[in-house]
PDB file of N, CA and C in Angstrom:
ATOM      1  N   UNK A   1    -224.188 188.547-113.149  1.00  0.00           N
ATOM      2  CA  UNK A   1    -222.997 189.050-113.799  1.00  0.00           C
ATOM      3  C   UNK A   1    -221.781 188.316-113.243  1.00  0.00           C
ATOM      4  N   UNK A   2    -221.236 187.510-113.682  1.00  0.00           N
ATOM      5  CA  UNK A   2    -219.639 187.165-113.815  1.00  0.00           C
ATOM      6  C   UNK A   2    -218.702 188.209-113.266  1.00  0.00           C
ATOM      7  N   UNK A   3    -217.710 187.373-112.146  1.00  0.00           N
ATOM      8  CA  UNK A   3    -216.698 188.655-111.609  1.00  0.00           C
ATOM      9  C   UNK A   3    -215.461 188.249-112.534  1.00  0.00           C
ATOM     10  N   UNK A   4    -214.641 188.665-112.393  1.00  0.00           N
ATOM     11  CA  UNK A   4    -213.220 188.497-113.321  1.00  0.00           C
ATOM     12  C   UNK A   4    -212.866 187.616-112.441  1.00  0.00           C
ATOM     13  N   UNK A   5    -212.797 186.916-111.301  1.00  0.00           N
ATOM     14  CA  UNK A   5    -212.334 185.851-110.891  1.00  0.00           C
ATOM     15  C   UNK A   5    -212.967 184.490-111.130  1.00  0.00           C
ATOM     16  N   UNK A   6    -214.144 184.344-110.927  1.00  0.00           N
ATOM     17  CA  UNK A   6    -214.842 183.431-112.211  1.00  0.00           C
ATOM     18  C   UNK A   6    -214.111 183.026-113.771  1.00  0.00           C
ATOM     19  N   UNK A   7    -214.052 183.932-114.827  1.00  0.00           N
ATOM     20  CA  UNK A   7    -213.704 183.872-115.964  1.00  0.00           C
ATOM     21  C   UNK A   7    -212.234 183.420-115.737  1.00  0.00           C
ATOM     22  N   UNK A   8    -211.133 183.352-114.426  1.00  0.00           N
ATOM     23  CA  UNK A   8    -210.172 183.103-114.403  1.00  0.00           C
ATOM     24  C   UNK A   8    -209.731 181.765-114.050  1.00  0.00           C
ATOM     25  N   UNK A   9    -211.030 181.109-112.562  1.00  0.00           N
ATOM     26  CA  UNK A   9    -211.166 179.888-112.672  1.00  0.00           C
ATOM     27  C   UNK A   9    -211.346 178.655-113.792  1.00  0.00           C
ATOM     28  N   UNK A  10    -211.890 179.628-114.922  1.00  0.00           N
ATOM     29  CA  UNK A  10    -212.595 178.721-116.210  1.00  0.00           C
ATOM     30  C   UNK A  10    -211.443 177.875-116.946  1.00  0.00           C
ATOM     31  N   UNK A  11    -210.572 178.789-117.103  1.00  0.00           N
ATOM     32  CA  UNK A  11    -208.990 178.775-117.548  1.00  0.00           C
ATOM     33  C   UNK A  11    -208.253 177.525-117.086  1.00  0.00           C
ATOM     34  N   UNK A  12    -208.063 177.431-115.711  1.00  0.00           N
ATOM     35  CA  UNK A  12    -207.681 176.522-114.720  1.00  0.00           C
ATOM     36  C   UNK A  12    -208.371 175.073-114.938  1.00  0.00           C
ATOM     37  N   UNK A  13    -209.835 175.609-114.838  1.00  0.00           N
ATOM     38  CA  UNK A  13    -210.414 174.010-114.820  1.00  0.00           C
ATOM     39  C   UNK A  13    -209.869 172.983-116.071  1.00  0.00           C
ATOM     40  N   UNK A  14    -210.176 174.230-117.261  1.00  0.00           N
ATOM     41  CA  UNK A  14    -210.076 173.637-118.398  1.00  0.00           C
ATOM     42  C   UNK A  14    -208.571 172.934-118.522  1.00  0.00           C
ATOM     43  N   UNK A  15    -207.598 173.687-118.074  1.00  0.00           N
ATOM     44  CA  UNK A  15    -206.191 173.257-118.061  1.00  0.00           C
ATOM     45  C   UNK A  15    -206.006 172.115-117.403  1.00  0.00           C
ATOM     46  N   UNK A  16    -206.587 171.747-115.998  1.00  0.00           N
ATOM     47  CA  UNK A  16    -206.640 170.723-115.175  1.00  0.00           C
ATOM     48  C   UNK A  16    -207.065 169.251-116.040  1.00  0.00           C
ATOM     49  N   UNK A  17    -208.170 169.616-117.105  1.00  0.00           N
ATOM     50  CA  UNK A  17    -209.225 168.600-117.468  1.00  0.00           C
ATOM     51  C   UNK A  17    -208.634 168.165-118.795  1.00  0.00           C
ATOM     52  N   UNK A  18    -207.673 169.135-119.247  1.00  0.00           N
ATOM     53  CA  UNK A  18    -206.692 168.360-120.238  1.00  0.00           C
ATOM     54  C   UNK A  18    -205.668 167.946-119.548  1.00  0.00           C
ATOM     55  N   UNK A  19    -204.943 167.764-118.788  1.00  0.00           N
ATOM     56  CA  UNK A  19    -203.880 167.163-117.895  1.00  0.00           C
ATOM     57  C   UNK A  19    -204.136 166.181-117.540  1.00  0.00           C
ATOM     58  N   UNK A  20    -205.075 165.977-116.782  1.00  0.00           N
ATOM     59  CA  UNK A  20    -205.787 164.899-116.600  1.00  0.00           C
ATOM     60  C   UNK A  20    -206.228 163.748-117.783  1.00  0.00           C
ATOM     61  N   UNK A  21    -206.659 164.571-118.451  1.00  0.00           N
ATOM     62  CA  UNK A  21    -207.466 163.597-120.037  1.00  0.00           C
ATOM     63  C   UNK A  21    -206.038 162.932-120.735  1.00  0.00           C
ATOM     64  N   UNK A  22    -204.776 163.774-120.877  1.00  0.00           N
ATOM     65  CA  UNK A  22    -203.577 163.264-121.206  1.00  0.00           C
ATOM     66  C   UNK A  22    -202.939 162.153-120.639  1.00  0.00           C
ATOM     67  N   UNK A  23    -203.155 162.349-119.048  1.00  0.00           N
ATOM     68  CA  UNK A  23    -202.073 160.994-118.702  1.00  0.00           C
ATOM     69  C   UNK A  23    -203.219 160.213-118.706  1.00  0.00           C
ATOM     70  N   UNK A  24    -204.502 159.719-118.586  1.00  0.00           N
ATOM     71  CA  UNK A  24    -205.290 158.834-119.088  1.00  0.00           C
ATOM     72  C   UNK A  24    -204.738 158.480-121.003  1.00  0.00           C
ATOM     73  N   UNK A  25    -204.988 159.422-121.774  1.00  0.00           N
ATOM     74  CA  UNK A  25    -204.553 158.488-122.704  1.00  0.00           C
ATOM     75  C   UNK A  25    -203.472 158.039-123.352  1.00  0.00           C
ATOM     76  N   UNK A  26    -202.515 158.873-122.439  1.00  0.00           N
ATOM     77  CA  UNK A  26    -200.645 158.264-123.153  1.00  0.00           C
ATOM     78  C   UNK A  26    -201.095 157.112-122.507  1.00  0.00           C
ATOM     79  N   UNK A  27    -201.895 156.464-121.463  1.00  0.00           N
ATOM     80  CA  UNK A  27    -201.244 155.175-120.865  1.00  0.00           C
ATOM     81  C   UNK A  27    -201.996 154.491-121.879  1.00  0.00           C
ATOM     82  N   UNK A  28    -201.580 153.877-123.208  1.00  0.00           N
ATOM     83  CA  UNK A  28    -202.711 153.084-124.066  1.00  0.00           C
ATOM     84  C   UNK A  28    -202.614 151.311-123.992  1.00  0.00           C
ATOM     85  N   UNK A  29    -201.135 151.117-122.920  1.00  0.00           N
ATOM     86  CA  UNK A  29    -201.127 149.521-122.976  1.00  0.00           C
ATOM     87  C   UNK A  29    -201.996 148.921-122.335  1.00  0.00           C
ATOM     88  N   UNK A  30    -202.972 149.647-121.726  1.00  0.00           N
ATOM     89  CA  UNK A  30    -204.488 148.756-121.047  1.00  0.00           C
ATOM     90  C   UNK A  30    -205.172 148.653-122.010  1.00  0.00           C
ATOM     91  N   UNK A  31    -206.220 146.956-121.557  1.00  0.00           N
ATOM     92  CA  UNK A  31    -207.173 146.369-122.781  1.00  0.00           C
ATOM     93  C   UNK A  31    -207.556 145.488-121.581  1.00  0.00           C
ATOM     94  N   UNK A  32    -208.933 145.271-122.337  1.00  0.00           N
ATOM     95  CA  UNK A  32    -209.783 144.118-121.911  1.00  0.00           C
ATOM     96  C   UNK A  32    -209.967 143.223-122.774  1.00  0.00           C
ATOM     97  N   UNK A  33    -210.698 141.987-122.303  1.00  0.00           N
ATOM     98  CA  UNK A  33    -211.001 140.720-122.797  1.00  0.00           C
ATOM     99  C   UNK A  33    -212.707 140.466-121.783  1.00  0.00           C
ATOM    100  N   UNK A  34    -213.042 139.912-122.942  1.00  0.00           N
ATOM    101  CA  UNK A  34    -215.008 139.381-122.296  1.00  0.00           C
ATOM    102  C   UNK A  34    -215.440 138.551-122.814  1.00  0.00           C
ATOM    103  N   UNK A  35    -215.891 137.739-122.152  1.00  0.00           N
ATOM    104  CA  UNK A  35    -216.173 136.291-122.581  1.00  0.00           C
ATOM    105  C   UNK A  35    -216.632 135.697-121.247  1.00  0.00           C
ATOM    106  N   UNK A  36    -216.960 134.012-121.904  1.00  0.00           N
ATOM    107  CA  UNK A  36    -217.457 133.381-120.742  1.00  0.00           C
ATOM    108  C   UNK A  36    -215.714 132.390-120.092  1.00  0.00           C
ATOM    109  N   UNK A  37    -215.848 131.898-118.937  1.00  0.00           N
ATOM    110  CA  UNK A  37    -214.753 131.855-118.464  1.00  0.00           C
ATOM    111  C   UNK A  37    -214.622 130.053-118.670  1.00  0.00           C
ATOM    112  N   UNK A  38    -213.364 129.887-119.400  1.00  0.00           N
ATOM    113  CA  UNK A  38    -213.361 128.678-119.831  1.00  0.00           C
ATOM    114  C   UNK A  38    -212.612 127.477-118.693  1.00  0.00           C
ATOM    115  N   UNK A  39    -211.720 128.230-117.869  1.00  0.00           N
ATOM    116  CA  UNK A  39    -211.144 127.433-116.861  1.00  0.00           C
ATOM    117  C   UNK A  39    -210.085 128.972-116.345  1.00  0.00           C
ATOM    118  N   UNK A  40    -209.924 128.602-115.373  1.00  0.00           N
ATOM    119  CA  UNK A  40    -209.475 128.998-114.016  1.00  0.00           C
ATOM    120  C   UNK A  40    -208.169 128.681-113.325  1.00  0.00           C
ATOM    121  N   UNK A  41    -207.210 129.075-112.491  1.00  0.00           N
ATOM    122  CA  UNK A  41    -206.098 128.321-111.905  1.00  0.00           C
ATOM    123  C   UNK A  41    -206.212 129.590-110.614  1.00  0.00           C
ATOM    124  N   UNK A  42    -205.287 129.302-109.250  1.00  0.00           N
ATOM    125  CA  UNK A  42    -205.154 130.719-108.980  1.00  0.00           C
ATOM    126  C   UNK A  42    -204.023 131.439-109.707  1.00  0.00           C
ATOM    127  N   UNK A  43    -203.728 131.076-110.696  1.00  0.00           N
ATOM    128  CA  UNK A  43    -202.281 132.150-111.753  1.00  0.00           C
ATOM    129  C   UNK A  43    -203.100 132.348-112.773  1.00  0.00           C
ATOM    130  N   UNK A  44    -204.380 132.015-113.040  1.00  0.00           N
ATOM    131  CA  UNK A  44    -204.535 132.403-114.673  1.00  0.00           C
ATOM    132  C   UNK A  44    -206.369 132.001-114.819  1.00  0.00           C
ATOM    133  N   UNK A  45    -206.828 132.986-115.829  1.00  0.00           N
ATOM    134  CA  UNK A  45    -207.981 132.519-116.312  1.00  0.00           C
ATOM    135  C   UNK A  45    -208.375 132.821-117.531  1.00  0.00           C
ATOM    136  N   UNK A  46    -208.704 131.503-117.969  1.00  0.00           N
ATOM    137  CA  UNK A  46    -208.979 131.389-119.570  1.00  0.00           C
ATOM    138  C   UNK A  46    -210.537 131.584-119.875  1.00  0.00           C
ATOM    139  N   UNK A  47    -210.418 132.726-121.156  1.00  0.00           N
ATOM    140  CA  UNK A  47    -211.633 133.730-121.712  1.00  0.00           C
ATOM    141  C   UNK A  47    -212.104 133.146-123.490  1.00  0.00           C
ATOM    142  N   UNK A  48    -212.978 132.668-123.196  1.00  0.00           N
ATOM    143  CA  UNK A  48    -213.439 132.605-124.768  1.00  0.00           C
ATOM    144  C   UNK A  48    -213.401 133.653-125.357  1.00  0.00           C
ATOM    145  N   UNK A  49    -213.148 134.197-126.096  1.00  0.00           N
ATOM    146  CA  UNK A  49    -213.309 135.364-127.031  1.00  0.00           C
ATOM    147  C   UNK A  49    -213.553 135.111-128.552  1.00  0.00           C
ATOM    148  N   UNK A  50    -214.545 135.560-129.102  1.00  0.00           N
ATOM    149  CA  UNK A  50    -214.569 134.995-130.536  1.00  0.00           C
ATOM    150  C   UNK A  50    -215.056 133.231-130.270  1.00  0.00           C
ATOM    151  N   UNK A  51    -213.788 132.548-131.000  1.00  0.00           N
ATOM    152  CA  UNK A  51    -213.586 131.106-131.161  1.00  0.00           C
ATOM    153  C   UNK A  51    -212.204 130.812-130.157  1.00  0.00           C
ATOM    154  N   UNK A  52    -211.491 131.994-129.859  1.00  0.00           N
ATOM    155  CA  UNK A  52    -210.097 131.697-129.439  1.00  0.00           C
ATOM    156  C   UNK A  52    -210.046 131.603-127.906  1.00  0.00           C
ATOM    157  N   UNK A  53    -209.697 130.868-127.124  1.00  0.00           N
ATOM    158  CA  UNK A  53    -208.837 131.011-125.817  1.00  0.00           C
ATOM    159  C   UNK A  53    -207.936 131.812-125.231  1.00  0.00           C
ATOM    160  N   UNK A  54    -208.518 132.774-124.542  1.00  0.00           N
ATOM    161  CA  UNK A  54    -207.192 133.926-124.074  1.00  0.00           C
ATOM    162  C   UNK A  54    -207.041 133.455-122.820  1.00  0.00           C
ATOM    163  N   UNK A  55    -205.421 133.135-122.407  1.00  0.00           N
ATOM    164  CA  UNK A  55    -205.383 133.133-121.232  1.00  0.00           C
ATOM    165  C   UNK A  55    -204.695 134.346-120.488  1.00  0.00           C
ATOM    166  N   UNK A  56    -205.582 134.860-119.718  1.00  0.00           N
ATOM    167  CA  UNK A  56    -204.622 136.042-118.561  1.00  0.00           C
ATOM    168  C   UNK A  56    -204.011 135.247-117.415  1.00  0.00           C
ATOM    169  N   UNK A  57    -202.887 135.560-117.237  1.00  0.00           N
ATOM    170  CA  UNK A  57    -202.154 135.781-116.080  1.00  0.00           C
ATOM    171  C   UNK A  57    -203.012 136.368-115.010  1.00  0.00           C
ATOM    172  N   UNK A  58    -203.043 135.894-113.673  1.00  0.00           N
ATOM    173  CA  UNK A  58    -203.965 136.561-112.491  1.00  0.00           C
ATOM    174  C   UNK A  58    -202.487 136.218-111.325  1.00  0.00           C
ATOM    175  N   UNK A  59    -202.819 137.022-110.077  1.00  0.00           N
ATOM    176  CA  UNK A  59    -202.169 136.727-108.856  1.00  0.00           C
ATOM    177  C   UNK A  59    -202.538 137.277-107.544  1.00  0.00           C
ATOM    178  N   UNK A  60    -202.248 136.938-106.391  1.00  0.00           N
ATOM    179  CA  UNK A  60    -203.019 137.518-105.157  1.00  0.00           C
ATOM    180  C   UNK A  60    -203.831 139.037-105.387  1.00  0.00           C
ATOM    181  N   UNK A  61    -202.807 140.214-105.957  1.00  0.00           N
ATOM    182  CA  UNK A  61    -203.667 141.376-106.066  1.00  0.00           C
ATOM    183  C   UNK A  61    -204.695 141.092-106.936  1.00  0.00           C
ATOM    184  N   UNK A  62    -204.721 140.000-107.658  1.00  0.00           N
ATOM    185  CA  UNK A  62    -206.057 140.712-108.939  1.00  0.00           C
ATOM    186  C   UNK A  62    -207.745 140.901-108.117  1.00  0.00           C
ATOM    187  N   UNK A  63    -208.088 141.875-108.756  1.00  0.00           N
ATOM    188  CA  UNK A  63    -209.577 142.149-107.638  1.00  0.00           C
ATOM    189  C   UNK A  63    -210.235 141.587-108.921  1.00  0.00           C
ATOM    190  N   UNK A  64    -211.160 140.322-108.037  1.00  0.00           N
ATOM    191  CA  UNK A  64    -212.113 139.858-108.609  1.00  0.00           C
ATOM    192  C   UNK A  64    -213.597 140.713-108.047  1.00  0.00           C
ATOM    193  N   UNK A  65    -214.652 140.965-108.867  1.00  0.00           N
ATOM    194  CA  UNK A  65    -215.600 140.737-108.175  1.00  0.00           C
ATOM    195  C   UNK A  65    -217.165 140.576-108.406  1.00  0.00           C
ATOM    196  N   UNK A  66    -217.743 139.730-107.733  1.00  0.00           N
ATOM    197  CA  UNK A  66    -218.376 138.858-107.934  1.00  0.00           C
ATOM    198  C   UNK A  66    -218.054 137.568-107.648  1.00  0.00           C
ATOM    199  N   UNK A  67    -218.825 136.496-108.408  1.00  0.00           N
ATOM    200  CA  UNK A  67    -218.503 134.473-108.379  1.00  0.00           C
ATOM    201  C   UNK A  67    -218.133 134.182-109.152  1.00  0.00           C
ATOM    202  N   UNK A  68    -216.766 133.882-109.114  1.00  0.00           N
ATOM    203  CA  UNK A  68    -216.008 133.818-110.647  1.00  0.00           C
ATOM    204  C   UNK A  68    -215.762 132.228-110.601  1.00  0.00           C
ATOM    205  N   UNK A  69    -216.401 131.515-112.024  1.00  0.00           N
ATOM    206  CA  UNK A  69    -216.596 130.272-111.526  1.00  0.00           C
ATOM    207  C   UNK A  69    -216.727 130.357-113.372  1.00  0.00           C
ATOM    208  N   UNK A  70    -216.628 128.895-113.451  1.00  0.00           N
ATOM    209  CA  UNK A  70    -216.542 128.227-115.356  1.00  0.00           C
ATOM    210  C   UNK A  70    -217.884 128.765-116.072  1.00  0.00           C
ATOM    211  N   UNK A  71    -217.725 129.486-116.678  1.00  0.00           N
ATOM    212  CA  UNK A  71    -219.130 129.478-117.259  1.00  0.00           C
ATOM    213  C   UNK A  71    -219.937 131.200-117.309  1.00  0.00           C
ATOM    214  N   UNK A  72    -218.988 131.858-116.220  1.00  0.00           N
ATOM    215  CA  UNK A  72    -219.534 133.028-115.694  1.00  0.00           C
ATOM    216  C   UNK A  72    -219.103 133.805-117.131  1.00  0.00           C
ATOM    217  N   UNK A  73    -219.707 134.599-117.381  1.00  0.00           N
ATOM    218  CA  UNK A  73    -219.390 135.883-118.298  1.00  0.00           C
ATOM    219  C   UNK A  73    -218.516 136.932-118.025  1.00  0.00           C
ATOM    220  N   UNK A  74    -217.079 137.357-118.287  1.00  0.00           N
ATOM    221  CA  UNK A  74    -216.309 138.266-116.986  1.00  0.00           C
ATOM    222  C   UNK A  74    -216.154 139.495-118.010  1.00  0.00           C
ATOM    223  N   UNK A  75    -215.771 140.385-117.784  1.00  0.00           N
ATOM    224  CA  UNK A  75    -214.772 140.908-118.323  1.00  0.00           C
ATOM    225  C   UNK A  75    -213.322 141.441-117.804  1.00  0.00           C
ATOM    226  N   UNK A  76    -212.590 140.334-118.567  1.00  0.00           N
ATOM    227  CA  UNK A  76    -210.972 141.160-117.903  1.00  0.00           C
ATOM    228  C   UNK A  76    -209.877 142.200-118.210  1.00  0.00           C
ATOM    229  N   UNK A  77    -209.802 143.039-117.481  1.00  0.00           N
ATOM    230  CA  UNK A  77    -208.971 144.184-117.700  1.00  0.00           C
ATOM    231  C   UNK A  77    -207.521 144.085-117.191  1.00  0.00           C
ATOM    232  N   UNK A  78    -206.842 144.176-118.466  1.00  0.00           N
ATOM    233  CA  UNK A  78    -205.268 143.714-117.970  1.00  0.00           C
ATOM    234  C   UNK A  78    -204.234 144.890-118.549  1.00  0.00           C
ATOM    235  N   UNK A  79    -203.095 144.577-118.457  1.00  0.00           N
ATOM    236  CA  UNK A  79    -202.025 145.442-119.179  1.00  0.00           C
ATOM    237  C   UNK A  79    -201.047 144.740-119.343  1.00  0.00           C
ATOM    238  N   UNK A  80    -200.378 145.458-120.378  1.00  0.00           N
ATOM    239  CA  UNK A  80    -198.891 145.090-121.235  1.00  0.00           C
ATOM    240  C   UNK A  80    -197.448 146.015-120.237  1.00  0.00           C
ATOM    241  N   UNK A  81    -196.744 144.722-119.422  1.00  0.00           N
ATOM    242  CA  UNK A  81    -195.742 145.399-119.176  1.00  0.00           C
ATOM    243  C   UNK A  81    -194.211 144.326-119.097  1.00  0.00           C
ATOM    244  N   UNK A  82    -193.401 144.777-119.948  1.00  0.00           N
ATOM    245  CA  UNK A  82    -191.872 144.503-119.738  1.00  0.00           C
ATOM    246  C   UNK A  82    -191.410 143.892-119.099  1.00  0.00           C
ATOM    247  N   UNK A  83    -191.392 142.505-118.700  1.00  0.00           N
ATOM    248  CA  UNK A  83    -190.570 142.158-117.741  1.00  0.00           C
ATOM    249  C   UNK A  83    -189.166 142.146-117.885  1.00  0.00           C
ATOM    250  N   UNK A  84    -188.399 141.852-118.797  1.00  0.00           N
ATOM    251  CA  UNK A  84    -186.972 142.176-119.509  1.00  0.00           C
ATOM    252  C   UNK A  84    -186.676 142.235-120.834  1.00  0.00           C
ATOM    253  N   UNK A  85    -185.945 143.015-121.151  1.00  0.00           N
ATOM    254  CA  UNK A  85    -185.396 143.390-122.580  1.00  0.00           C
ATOM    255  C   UNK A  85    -184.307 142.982-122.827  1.00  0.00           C
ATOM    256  N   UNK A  86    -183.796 142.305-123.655  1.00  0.00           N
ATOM    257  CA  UNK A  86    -182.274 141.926-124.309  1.00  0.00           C
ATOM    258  C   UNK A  86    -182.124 142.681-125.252  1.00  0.00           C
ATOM    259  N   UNK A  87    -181.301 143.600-125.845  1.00  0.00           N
ATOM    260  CA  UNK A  87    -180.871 143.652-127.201  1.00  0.00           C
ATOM    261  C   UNK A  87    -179.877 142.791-128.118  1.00  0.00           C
ATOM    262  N   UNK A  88    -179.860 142.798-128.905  1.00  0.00           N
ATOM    263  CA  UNK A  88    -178.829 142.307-129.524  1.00  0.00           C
ATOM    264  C   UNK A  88    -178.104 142.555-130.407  1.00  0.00           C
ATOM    265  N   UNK A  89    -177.169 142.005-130.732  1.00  0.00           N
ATOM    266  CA  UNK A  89    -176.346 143.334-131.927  1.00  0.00           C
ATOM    267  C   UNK A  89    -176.835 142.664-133.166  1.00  0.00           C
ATOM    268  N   UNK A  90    -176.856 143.973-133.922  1.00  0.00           N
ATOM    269  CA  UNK A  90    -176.923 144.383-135.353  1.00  0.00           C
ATOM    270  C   UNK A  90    -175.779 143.412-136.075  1.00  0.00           C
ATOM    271  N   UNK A  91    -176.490 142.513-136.994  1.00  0.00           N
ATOM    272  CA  UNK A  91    -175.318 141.778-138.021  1.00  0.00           C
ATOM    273  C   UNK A  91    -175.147 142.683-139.306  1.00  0.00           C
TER     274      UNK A  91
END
């Protein structure tokens, strides 16, 4: 038998597990790319995709892992962010 403090936890979890599930999906400017790896720099590595060449941007933080080398199959996970905005006026 269920105490009334049980049935009250249920409430909570559930509330927690949409809070959670929300700021996971407002953040939607993350995406990946997978492919085999067409060339390399330490600033950047280029992804076959399709027929096309994607190049990502990379830098000291990016966690590689594994042997990331020409040829390897990767998949890269990146994001879309702002570096500056101009507006301009309305003609």
């Amino acid at each position: 038998m269920r105490t009334f403090s049980s049935f009250r936890a249920l409430p909570i979890a559930l509330a927690m597990a949409v809070a959670t599930s929300g700021v996971v999906l407002a953040d939607d400017h993350n995406y990946q790319v997978t492919g085999p790896v067409l060339s390399m720099t330490p600033t950047s590595i280029v992804v076959k995709k399709g027929s096309s060449p994607w190049e990502v941007s990379r830098d000291a933080s990016t966690q590689v892992t594994g042997d990331l080398k020409v040829g390897a199959k990767v998949t890269i996970k990146y994001h879309m962010v702002a570096d500056t905005v101009t507006v301009k006026p309305a003609k």
